[in-house]
PDB file of N, CA and C in Angstrom:
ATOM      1  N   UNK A   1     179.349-110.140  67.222  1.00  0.00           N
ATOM      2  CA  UNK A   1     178.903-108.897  67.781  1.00  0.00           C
ATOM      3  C   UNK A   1     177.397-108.989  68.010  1.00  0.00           C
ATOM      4  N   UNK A   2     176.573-108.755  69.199  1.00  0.00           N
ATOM      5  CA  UNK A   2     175.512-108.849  69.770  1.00  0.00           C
ATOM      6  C   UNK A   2     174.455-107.758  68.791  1.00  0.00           C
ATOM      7  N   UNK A   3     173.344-107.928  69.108  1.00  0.00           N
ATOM      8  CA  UNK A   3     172.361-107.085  68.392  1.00  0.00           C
ATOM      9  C   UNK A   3     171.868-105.696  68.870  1.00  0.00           C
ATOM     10  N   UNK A   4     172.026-104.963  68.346  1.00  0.00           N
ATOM     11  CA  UNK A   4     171.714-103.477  69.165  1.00  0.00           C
ATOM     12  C   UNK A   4     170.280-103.766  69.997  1.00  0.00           C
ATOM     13  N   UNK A   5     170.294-103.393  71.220  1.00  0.00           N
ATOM     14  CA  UNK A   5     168.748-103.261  71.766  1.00  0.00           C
ATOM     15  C   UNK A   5     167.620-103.133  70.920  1.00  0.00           C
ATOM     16  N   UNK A   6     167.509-101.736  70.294  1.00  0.00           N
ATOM     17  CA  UNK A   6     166.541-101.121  69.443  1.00  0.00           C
ATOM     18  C   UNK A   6     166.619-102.079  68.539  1.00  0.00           C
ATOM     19  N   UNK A   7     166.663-103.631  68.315  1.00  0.00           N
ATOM     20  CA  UNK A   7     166.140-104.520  67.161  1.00  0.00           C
ATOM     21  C   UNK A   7     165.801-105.588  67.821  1.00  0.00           C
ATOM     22  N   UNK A   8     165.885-105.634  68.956  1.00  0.00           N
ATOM     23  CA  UNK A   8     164.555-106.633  69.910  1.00  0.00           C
ATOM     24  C   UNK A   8     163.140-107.570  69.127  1.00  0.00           C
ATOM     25  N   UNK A   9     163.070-105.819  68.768  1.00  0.00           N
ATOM     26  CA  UNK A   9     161.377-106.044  68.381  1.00  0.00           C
ATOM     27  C   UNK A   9     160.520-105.207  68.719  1.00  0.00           C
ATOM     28  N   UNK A  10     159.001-105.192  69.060  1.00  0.00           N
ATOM     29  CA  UNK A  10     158.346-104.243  68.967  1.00  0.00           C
ATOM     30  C   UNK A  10     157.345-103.583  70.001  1.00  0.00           C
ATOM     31  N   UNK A  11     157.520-102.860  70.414  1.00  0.00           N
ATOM     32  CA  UNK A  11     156.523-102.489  71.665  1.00  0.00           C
ATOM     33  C   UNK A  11     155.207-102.599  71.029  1.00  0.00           C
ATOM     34  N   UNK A  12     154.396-103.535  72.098  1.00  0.00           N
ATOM     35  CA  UNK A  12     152.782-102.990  71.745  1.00  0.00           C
ATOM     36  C   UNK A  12     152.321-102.231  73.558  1.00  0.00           C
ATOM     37  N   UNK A  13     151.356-102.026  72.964  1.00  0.00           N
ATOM     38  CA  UNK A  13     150.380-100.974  74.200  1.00  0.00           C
ATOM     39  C   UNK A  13     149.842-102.628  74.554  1.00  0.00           C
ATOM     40  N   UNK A  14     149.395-102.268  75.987  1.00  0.00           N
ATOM     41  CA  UNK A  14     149.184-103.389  76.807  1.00  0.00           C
ATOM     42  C   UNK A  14     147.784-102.309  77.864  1.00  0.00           C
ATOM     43  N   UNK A  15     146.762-103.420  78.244  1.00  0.00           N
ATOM     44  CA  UNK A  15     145.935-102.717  79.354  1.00  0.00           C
ATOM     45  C   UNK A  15     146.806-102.576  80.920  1.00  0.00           C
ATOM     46  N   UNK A  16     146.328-102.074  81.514  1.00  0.00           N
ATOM     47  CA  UNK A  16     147.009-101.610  83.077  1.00  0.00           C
ATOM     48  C   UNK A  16     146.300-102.893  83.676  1.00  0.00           C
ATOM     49  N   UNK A  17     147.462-103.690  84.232  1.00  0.00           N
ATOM     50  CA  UNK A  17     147.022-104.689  85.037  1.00  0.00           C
ATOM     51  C   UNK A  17     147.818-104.768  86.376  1.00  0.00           C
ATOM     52  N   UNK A  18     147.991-103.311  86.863  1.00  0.00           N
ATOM     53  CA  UNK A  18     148.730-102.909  88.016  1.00  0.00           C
ATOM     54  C   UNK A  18     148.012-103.601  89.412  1.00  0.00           C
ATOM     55  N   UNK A  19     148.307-104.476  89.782  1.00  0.00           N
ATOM     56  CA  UNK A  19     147.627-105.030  91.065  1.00  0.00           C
ATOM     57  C   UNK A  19     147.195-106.864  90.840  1.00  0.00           C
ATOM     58  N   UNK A  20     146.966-106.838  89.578  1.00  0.00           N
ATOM     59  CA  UNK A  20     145.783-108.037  88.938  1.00  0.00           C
ATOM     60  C   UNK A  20     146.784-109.212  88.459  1.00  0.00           C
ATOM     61  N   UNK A  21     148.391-108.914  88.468  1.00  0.00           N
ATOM     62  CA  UNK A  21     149.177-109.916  87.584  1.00  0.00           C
ATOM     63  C   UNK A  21     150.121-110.081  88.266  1.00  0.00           C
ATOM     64  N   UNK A  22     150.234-111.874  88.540  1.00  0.00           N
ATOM     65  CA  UNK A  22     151.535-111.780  89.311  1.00  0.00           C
ATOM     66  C   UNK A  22     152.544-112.884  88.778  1.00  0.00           C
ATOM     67  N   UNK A  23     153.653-113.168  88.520  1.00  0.00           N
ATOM     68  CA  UNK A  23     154.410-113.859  88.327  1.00  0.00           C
ATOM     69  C   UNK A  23     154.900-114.811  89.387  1.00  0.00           C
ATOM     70  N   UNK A  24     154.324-115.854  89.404  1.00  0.00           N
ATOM     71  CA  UNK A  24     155.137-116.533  91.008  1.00  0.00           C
ATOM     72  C   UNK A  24     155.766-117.540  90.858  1.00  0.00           C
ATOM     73  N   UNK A  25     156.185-118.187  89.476  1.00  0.00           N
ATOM     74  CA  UNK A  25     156.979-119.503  89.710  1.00  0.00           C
ATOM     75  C   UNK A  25     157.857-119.162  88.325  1.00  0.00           C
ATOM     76  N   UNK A  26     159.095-119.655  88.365  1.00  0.00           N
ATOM     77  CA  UNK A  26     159.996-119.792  87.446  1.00  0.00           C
ATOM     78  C   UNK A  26     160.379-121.040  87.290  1.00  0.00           C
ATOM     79  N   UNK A  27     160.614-120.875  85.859  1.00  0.00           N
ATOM     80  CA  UNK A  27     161.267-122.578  85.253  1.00  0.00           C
ATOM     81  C   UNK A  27     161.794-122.952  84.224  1.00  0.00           C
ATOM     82  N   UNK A  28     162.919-124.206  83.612  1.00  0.00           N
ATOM     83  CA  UNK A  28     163.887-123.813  82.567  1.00  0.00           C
ATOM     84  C   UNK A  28     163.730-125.275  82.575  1.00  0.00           C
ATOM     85  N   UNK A  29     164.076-125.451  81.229  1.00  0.00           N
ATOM     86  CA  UNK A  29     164.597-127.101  80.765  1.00  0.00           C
ATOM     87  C   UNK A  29     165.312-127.402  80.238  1.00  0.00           C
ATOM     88  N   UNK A  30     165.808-128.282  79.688  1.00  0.00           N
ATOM     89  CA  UNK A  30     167.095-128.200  78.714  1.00  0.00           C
ATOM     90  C   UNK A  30     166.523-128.165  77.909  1.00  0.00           C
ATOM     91  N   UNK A  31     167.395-126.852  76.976  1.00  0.00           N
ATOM     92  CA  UNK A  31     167.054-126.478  75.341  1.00  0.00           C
ATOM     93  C   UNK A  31     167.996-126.599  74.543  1.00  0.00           C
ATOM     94  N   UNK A  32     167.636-128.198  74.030  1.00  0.00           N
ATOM     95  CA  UNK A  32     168.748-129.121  73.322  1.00  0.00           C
ATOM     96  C   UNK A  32     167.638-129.986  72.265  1.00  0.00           C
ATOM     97  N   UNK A  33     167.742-129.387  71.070  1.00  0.00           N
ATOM     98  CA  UNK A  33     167.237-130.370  69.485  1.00  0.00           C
ATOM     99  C   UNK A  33     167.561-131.773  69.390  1.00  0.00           C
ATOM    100  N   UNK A  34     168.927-131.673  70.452  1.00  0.00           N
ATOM    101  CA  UNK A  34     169.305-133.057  69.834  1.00  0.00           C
ATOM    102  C   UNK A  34     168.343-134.347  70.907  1.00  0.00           C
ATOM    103  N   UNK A  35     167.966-133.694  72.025  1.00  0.00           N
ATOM    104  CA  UNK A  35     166.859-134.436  72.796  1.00  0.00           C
ATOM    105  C   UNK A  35     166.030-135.697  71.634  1.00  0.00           C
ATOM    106  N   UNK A  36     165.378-135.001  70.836  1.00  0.00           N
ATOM    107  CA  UNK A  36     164.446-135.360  69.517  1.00  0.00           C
ATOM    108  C   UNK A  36     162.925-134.873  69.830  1.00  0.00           C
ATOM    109  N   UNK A  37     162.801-134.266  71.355  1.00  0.00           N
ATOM    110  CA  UNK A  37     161.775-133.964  71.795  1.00  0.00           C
ATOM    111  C   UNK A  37     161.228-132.554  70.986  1.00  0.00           C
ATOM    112  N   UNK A  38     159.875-132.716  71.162  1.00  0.00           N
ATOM    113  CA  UNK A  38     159.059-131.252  69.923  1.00  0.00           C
ATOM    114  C   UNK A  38     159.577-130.194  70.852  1.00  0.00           C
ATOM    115  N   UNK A  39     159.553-129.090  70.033  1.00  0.00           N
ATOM    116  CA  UNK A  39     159.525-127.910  71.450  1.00  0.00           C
ATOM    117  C   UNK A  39     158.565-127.666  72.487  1.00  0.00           C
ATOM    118  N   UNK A  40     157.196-128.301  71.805  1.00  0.00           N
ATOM    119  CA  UNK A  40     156.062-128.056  72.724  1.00  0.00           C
ATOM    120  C   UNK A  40     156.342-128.890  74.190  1.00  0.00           C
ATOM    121  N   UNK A  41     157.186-130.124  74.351  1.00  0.00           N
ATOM    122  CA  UNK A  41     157.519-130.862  75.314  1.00  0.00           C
ATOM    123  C   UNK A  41     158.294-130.422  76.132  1.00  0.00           C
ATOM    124  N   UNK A  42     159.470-129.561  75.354  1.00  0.00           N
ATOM    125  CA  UNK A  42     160.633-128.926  76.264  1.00  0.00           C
ATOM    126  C   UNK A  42     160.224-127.494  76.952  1.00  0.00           C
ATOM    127  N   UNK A  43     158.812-126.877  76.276  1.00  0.00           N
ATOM    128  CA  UNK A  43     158.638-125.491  77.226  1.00  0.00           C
ATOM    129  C   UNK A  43     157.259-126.313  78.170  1.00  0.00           C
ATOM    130  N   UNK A  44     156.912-127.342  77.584  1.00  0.00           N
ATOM    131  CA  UNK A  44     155.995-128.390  78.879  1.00  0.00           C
ATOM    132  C   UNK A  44     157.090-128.437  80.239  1.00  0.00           C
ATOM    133  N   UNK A  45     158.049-128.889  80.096  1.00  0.00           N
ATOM    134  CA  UNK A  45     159.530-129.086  81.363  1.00  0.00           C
ATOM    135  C   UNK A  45     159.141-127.913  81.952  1.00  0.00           C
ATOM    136  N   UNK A  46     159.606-126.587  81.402  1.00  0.00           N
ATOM    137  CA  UNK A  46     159.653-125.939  81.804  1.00  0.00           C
ATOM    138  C   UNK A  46     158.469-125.054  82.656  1.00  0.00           C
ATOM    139  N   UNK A  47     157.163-125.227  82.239  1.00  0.00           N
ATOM    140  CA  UNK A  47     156.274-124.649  82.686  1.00  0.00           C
ATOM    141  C   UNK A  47     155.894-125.568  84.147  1.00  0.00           C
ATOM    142  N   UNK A  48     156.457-126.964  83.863  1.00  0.00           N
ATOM    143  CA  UNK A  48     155.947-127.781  85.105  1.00  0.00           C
ATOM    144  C   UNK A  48     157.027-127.530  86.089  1.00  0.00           C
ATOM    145  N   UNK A  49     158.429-127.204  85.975  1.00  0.00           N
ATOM    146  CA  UNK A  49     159.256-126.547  86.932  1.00  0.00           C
ATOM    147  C   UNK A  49     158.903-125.330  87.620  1.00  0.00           C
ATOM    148  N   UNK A  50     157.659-124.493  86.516  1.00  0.00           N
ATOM    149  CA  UNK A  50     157.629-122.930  87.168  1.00  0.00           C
ATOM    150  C   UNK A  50     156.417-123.595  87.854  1.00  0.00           C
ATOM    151  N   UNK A  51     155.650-124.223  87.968  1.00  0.00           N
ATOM    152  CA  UNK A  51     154.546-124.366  88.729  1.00  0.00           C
ATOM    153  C   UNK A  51     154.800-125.059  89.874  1.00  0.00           C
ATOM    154  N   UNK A  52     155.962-125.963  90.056  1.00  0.00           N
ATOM    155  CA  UNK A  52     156.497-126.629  91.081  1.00  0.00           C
ATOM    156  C   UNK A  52     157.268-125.455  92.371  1.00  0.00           C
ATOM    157  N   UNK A  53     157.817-124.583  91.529  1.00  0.00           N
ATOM    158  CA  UNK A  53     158.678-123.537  92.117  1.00  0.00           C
ATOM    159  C   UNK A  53     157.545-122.399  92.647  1.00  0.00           C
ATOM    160  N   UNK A  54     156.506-122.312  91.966  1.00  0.00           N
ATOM    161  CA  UNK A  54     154.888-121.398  92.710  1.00  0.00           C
ATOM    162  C   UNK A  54     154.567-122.479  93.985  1.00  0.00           C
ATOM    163  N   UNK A  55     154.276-123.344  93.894  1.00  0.00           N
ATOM    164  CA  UNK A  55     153.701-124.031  94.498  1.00  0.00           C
ATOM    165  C   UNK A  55     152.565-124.260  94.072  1.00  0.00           C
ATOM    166  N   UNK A  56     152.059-124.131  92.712  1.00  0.00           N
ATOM    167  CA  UNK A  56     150.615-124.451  92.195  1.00  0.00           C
ATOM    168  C   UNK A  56     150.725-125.583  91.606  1.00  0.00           C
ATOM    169  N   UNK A  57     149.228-126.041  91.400  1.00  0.00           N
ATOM    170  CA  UNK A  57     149.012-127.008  91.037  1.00  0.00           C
ATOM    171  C   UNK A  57     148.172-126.465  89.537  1.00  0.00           C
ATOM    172  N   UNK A  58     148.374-127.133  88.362  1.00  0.00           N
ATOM    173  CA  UNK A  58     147.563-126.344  87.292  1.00  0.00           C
ATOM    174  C   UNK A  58     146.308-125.748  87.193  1.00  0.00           C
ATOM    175  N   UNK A  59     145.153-126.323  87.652  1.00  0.00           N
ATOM    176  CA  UNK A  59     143.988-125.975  88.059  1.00  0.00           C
ATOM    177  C   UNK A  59     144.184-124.258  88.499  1.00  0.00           C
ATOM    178  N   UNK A  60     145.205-123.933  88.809  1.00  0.00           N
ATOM    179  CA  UNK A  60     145.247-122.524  89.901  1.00  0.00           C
ATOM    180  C   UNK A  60     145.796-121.790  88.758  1.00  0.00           C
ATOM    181  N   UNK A  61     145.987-121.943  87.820  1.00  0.00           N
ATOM    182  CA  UNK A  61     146.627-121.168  86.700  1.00  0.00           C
ATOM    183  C   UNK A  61     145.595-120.519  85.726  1.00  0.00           C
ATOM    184  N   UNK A  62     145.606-119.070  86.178  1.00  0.00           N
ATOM    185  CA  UNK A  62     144.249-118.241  84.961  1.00  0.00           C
ATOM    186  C   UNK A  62     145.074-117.407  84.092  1.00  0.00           C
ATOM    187  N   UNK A  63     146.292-117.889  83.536  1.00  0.00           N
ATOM    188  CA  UNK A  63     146.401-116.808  82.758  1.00  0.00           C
ATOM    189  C   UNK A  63     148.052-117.210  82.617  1.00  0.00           C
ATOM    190  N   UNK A  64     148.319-117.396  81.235  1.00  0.00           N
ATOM    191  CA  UNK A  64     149.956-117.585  80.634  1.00  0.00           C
ATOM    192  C   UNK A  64     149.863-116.552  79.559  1.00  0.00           C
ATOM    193  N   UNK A  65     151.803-115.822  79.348  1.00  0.00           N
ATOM    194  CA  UNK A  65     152.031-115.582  78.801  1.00  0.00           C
ATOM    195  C   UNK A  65     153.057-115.888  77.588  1.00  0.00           C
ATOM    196  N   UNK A  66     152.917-115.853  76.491  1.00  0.00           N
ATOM    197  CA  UNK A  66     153.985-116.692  75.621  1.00  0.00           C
ATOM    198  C   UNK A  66     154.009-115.971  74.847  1.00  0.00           C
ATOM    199  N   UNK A  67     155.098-115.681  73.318  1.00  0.00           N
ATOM    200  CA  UNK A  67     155.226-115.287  72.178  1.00  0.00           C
ATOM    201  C   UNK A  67     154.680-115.686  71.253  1.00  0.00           C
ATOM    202  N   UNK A  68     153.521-115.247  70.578  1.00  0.00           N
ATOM    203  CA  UNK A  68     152.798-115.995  69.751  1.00  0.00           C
ATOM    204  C   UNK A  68     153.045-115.813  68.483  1.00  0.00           C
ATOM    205  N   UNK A  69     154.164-114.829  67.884  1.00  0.00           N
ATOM    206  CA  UNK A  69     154.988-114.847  66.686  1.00  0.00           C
ATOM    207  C   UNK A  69     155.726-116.258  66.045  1.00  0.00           C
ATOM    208  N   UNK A  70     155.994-117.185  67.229  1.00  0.00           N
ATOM    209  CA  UNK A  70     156.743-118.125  66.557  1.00  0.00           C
ATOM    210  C   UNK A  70     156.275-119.517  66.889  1.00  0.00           C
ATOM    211  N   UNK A  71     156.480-120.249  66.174  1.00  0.00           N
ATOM    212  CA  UNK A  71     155.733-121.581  65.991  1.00  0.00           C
ATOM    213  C   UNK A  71     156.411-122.525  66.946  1.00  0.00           C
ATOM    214  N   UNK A  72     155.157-123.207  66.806  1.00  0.00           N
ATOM    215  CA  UNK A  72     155.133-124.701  67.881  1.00  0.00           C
ATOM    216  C   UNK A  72     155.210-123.986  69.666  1.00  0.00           C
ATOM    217  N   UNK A  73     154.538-122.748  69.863  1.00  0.00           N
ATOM    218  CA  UNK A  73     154.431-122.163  70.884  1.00  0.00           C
ATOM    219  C   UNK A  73     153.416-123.251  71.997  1.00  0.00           C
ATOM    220  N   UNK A  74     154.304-122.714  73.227  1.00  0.00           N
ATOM    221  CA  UNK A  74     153.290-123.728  74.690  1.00  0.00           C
ATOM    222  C   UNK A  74     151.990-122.262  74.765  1.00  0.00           C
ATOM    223  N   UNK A  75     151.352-122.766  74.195  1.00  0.00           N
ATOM    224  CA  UNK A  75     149.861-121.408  74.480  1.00  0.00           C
ATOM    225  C   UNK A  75     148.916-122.398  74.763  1.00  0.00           C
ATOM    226  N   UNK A  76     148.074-121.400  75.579  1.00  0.00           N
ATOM    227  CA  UNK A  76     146.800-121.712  76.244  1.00  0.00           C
ATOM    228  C   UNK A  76     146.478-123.414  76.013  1.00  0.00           C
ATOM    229  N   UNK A  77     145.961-123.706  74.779  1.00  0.00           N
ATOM    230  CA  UNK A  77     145.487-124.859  74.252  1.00  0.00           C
ATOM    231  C   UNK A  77     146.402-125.897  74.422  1.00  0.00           C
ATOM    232  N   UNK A  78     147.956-125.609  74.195  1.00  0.00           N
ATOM    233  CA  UNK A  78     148.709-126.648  74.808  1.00  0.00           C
ATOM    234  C   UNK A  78     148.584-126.925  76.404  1.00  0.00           C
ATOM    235  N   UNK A  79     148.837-126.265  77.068  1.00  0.00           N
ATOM    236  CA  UNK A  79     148.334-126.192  78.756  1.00  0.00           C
ATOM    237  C   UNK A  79     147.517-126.714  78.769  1.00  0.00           C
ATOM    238  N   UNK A  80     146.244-126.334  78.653  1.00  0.00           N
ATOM    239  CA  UNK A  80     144.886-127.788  78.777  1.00  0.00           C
ATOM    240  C   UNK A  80     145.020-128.626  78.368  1.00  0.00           C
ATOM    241  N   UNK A  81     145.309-128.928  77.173  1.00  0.00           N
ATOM    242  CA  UNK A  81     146.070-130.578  76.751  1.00  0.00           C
ATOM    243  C   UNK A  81     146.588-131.131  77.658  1.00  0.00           C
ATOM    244  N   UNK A  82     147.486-130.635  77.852  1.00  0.00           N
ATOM    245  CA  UNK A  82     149.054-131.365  78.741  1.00  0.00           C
ATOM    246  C   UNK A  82     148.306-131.472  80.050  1.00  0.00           C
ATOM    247  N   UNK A  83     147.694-130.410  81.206  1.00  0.00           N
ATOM    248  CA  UNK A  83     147.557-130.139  82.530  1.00  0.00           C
ATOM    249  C   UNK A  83     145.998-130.675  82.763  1.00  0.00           C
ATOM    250  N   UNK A  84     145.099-130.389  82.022  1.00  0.00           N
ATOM    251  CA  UNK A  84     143.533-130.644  82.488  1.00  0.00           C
ATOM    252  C   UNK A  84     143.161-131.561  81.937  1.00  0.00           C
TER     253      UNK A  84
END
């Protein structure tokens, strides 16, 4: 039996970035442990599929969003590693 909505998790307040934020590339990898690959490699797949599917090249990227509750997250510092 699935999880009621209302245990998602938690709303926070966010600034108004009505105009300023855009989402333009999507991307997925296989999310399989048994790979042996870290997770940081398998949401790497994936971020280089969403940038392939924008049409950007990393350099053009000011701004990711990720969950920073849970570990071995692709954030900021991984991106410059991996891309610059």
């Amino acid at each position: 039996m699935g999880r009621a909505p209302e245990s998602w998790g938690v709303a926070s307040p966010l600034e108004d970035v009505s105009g300023e934020v855009a989402i333009v590339g999507v991307g997925e990898s296989e999310h399989t442990r048994a790979s042996g690959r870290p997770t940081v490699e398998i949401a790497a797949a994936a971020v280089e599929a969403a940038l392939a599917d924008a049409g950007l090249e990393p350099e053009e990227v000011d701004g990711l969003l990720f969950s920073g509750g849970l570990p071995e997250q692709f954030d900021a510092a991984a991106f410059h590693a991996r891309f610059r």
